[in-house]
Protein backbone atom coordinates (compact mmCIF):
# COMPACT_ATOMS: atom_id res chain seq x y z
CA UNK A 1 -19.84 27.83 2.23
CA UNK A 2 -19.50 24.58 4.24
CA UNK A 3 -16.36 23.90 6.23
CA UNK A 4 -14.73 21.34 4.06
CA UNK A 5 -12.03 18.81 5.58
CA UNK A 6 -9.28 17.72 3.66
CA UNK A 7 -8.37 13.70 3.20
CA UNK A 8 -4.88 12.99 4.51
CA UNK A 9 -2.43 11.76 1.48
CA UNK A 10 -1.31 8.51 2.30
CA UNK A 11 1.47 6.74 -0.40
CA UNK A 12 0.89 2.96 0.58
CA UNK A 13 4.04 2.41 -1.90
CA UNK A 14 6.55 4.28 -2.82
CA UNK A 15 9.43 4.41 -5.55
CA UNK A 16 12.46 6.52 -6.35
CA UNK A 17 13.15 6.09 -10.19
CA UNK A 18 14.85 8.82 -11.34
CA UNK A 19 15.94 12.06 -10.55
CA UNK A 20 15.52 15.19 -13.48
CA UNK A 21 18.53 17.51 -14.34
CA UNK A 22 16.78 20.13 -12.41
CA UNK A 23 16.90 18.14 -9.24
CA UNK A 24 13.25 16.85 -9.60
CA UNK A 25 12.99 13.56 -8.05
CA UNK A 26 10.74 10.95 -10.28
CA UNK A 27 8.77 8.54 -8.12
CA UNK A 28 6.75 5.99 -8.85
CA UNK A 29 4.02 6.04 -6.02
CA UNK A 30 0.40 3.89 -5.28
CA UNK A 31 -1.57 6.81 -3.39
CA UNK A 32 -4.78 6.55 -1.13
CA UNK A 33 -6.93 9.13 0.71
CA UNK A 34 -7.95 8.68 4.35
CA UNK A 35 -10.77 10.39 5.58
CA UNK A 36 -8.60 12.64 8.22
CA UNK A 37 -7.44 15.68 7.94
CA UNK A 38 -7.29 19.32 7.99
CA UNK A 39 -10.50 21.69 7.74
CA UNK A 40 -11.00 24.84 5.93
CA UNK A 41 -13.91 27.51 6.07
CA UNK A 42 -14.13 29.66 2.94
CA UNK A 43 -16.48 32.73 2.87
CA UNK A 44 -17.05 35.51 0.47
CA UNK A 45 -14.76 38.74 1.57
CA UNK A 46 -14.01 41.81 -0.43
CA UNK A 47 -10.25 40.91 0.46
CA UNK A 48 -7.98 37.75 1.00
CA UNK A 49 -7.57 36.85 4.05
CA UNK A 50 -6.36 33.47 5.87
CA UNK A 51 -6.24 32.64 9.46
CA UNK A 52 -5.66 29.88 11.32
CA UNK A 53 -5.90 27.74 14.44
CA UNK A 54 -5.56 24.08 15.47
CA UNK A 55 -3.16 21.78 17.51
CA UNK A 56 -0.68 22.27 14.87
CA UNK A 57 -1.19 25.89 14.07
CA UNK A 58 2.07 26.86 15.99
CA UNK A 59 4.58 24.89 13.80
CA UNK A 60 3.30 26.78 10.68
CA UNK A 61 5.45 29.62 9.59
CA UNK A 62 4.34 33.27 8.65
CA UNK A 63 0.71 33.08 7.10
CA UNK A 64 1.83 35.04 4.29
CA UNK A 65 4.22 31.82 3.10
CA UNK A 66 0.87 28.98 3.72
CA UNK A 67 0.30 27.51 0.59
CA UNK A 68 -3.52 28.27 0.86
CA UNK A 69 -2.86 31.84 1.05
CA UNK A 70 -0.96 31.53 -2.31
CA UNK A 71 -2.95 29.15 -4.20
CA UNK A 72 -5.75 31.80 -3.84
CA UNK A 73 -3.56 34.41 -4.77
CA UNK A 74 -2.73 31.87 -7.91
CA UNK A 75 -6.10 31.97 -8.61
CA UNK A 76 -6.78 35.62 -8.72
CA UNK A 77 -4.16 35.75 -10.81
CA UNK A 78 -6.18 33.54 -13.08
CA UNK A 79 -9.16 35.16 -12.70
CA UNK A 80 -7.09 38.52 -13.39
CA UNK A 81 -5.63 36.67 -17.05
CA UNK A 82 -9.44 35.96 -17.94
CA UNK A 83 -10.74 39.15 -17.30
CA UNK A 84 -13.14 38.00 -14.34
CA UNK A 85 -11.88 40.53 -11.69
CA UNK A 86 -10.13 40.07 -8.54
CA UNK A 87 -12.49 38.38 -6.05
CA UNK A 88 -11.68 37.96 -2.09
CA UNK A 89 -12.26 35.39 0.57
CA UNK A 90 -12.07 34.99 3.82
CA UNK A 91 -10.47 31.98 4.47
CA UNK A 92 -9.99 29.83 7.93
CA UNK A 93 -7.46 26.82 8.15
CA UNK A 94 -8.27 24.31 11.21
CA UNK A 95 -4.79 22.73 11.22
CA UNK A 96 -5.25 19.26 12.31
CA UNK A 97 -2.61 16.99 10.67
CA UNK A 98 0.97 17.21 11.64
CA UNK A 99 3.13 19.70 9.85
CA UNK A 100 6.21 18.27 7.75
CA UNK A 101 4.35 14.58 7.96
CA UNK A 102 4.67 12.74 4.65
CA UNK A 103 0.86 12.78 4.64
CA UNK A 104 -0.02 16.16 2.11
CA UNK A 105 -1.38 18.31 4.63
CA UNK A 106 0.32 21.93 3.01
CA UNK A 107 -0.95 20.10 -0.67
CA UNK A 108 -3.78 18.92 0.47
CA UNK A 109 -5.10 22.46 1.59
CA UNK A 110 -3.74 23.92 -1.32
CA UNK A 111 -5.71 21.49 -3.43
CA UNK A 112 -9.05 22.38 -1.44
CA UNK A 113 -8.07 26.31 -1.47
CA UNK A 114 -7.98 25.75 -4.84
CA UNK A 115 -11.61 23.54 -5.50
CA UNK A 116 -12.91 25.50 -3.24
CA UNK A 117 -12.43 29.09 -4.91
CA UNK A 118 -13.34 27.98 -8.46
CA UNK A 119 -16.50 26.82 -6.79
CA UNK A 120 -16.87 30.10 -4.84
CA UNK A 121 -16.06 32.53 -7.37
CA UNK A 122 -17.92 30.76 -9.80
CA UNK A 123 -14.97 29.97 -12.11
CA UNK A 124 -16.32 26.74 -13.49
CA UNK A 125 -12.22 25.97 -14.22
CA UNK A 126 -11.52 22.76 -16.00
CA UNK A 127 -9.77 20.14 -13.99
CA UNK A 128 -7.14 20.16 -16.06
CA UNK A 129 -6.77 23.99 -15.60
CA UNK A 130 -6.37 23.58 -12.46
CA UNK A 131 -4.03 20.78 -12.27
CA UNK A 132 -1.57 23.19 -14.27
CA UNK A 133 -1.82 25.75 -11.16
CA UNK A 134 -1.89 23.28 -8.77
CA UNK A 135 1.89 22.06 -10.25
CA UNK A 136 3.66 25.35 -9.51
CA UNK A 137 2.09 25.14 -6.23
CA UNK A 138 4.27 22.01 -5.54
CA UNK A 139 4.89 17.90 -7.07
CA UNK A 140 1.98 16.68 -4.53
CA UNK A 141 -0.90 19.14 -5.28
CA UNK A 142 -2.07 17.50 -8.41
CA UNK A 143 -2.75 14.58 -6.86
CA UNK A 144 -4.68 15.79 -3.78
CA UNK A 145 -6.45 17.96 -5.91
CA UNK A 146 -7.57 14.48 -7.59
CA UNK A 147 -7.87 13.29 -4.35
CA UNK A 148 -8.82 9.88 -5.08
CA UNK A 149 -7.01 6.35 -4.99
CA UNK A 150 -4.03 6.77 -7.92
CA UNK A 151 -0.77 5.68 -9.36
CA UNK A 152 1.27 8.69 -9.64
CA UNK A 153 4.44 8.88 -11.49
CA UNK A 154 6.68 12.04 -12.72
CA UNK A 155 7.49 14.36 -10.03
CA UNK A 156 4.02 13.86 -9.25
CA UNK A 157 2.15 14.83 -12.16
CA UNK A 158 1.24 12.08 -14.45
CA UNK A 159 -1.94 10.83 -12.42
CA UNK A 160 -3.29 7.49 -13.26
CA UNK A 161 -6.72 6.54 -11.58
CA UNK A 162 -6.24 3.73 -9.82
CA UNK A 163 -8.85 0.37 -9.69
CA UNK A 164 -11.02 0.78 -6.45
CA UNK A 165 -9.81 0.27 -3.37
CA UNK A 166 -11.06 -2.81 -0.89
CA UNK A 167 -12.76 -1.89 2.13
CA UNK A 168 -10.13 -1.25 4.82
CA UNK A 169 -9.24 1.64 7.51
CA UNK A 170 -6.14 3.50 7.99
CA UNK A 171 -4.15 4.08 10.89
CA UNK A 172 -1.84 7.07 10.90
CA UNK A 173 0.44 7.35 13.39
CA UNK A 174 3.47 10.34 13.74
CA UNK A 175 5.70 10.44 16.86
CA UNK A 176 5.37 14.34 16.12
CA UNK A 177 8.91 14.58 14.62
CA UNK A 178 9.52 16.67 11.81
CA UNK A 179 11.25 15.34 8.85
CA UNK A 180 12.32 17.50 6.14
CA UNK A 181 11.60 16.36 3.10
CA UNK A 182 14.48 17.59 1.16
CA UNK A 183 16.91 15.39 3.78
CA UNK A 184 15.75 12.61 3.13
CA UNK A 185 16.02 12.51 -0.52
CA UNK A 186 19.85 14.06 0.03
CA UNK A 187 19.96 10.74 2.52
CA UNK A 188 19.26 8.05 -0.30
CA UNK A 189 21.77 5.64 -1.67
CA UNK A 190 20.04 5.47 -4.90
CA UNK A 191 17.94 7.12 -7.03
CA UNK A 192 17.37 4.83 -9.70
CA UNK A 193 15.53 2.30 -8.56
CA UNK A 194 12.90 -0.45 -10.27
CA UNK A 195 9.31 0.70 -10.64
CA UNK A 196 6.45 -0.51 -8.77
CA UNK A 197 4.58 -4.03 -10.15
CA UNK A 198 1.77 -3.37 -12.73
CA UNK A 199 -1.67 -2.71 -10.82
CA UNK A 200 -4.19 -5.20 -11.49
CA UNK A 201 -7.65 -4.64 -13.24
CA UNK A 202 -9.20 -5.04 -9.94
CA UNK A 203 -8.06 -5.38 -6.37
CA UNK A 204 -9.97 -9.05 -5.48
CA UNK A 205 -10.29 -8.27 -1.82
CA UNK A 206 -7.68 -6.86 1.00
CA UNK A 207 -5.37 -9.75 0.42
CA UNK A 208 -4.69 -8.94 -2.69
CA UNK A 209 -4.48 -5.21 -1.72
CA UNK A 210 -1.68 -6.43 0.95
CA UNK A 211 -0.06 -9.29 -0.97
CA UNK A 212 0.94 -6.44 -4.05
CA UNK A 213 2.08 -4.41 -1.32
CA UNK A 214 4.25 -6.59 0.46
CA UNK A 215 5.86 -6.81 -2.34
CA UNK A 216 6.89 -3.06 -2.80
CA UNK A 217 8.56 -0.52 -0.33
CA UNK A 218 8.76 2.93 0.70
CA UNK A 219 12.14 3.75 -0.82
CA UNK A 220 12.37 6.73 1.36
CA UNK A 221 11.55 4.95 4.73
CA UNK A 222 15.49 3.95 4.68
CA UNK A 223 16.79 7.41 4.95
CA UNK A 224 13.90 8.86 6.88
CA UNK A 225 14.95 6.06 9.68
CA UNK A 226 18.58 7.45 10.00
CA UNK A 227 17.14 10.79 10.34
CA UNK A 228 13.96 10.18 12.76
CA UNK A 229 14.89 7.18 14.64
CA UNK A 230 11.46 7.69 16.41
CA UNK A 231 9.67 6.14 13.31
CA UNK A 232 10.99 2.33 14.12
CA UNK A 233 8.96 3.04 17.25
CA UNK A 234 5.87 3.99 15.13
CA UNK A 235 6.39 0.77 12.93
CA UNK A 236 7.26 -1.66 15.94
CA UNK A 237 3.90 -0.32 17.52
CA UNK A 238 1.75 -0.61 14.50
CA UNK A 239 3.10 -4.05 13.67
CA UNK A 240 2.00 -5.17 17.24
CA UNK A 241 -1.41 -4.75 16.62
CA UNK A 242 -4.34 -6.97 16.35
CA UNK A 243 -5.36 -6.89 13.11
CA UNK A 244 -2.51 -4.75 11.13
CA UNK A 245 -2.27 -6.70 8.08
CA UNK A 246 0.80 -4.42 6.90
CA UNK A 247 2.46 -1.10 8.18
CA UNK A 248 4.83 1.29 6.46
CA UNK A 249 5.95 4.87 6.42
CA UNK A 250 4.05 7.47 4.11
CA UNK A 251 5.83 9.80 2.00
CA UNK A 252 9.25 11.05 3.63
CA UNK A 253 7.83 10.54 6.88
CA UNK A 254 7.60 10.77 9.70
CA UNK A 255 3.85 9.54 9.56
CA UNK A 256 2.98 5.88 9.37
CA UNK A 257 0.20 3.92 8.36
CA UNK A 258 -1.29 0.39 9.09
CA UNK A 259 -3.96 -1.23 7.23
CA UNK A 260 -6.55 -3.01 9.02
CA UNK A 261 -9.87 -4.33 8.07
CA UNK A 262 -12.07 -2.73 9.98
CA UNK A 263 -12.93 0.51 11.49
CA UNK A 264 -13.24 -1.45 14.96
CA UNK A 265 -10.08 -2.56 14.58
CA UNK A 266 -8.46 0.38 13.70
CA UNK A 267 -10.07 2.05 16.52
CA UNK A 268 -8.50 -0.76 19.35
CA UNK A 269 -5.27 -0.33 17.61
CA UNK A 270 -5.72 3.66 18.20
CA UNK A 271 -6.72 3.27 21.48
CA UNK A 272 -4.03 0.85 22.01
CA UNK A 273 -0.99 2.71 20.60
CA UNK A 274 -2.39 6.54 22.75
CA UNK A 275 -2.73 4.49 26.13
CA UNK A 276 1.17 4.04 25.43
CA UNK A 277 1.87 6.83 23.41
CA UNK A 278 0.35 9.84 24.57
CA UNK A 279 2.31 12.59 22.69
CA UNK A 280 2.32 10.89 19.39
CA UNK A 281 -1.09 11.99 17.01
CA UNK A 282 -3.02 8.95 16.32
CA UNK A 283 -5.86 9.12 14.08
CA UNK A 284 -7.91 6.27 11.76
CA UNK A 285 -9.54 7.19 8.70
CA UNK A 286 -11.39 5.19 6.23
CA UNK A 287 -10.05 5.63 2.70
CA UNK A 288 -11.94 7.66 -0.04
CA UNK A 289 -13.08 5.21 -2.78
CA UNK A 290 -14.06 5.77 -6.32
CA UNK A 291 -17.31 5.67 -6.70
């Protein structure tokens, strides 16, 4: 099977709305796909297996606890329920996004583990289906098994396709600081914030694109600045680039993003920002579009 890479999750606006009895946060999130990320190498095995490498490989824990590992296991339990066996893999992670990086790396392997195994074993699983598994696997692997430009709302479940995206590029920058998720939702000063605005029918070019997101927020990037102080750096650097039409942190950080029109652009800024910045990860991707 073809080495697949993963697309980087990337929430270009972000809301808190809510928060569930069972500690569940609700969001209210406008979600893109850049074309950077981790790889994965799936092969038929009589066992499951999983290794990995990478320049992030060492800040994964045990391989035992990766969420690839266990959404194959999910899925042989599936495959168990209906009768079809228990089917192995051997399964190779390239780890190339930063680890605890508010861009869906752990999800976003999960969600390819996942497509990739139904294709492999021959499953033919709904989508749906596999949402449903994807959900106990954790609130962002729905949406990266979607993988495509989205509104998400819930905890990260209800998944509404989003109109196409203009052409841009993405700039992801991380000063390769940590941030635990779970912090910075304990570090908000309110959970009950107003909703995003309504999307349009269509996005009528970038500046529309960056005018409806000026207008929104990352409510996360708050706390996740008390925490990481290193992301003001990321956002002070992105903002001083030719070309950034907006920057902002993804997620719960510490990743950032800037939008710029075009890949040459991006690429300056990347250029730019690693010249200064040598032991942050830079990396531009172009964003996946609905086709």
């Amino acid at each position: 099977m073809p080495r697949i890479v993963t697309s980087a999750k990337v929430n270009l606006a972000l809301a808190v709305v809510g928060q569930r009895t069972d500690g569940y946060h609700l969001i209210d999130s406008l979600v893109a796909f850049a074309h950077v990320g981790d790889e994965l190498a799936i092969e038929p095995a009589e066992a499951l297996s999983l290794t990995v490498t990478g320049a992030f490989a060492g800040d994964l824990g045990a391989a035992d606890d990766n969420l690839v590992l266990k959404s194959a296991r999910l899925l042989q339990q599936e495959a168990e329920r209906l009768g079809l066996g228990r089917p192995g893999a051997a399964i190779h992670l390239d780890k190339r996004l930063p680890v605890a990086s508010g861009v869906g790396g752990g999800s976003g392997d999960a969600a390819t583990a996942l497509n990739g195994l139904n294709a492999l074993w021959g499953f033919a699983l709904p989508h749906a289906r596999l949402a449903e598994l994807a959900l106990t696997l954790g609130a962002d692997v729905p949406m990266c098994l979607k993988g495509r430009p989205a509104r998400v709302s819930g905890i990260g479940e209800i998944i509404e396709t989003s109109p196409p995206l203009p052409e841009l590029t993405l700039l992801l920058v991380n000063p390769r600081v940590p941030v635990s998720t779970a912090a910075v939702f304990a570090a908000l000063d309110r959970r009950d914030n107003p909703c995003l605005p309504d999307l349009p029918v269509a996005w009528d070019g970038l500046d529309h694109l960056v005018d409806w997101l000026a207008a929104t927020r990352n409510d996360l990037q708050p706390p996740a600045l008390t925490l990481a102080p290193a992301i003001a750096d990321v956002l002070s650097a992105l903002r001083a680039q030719s070309g950034c039409r907006l920057a902002r942190m993804s997620g719960s950080g510490a990743t950032c993003f800037g939008i710029f029109a075009t890949w040459a652009a991006a690429e300056a800024a990347a250029k730019a920002i690693a010249t200064v910045r040598p032991l942050w990860w830079v990396a531009a991707g172009g964003t996946a579009r609905v086709l």
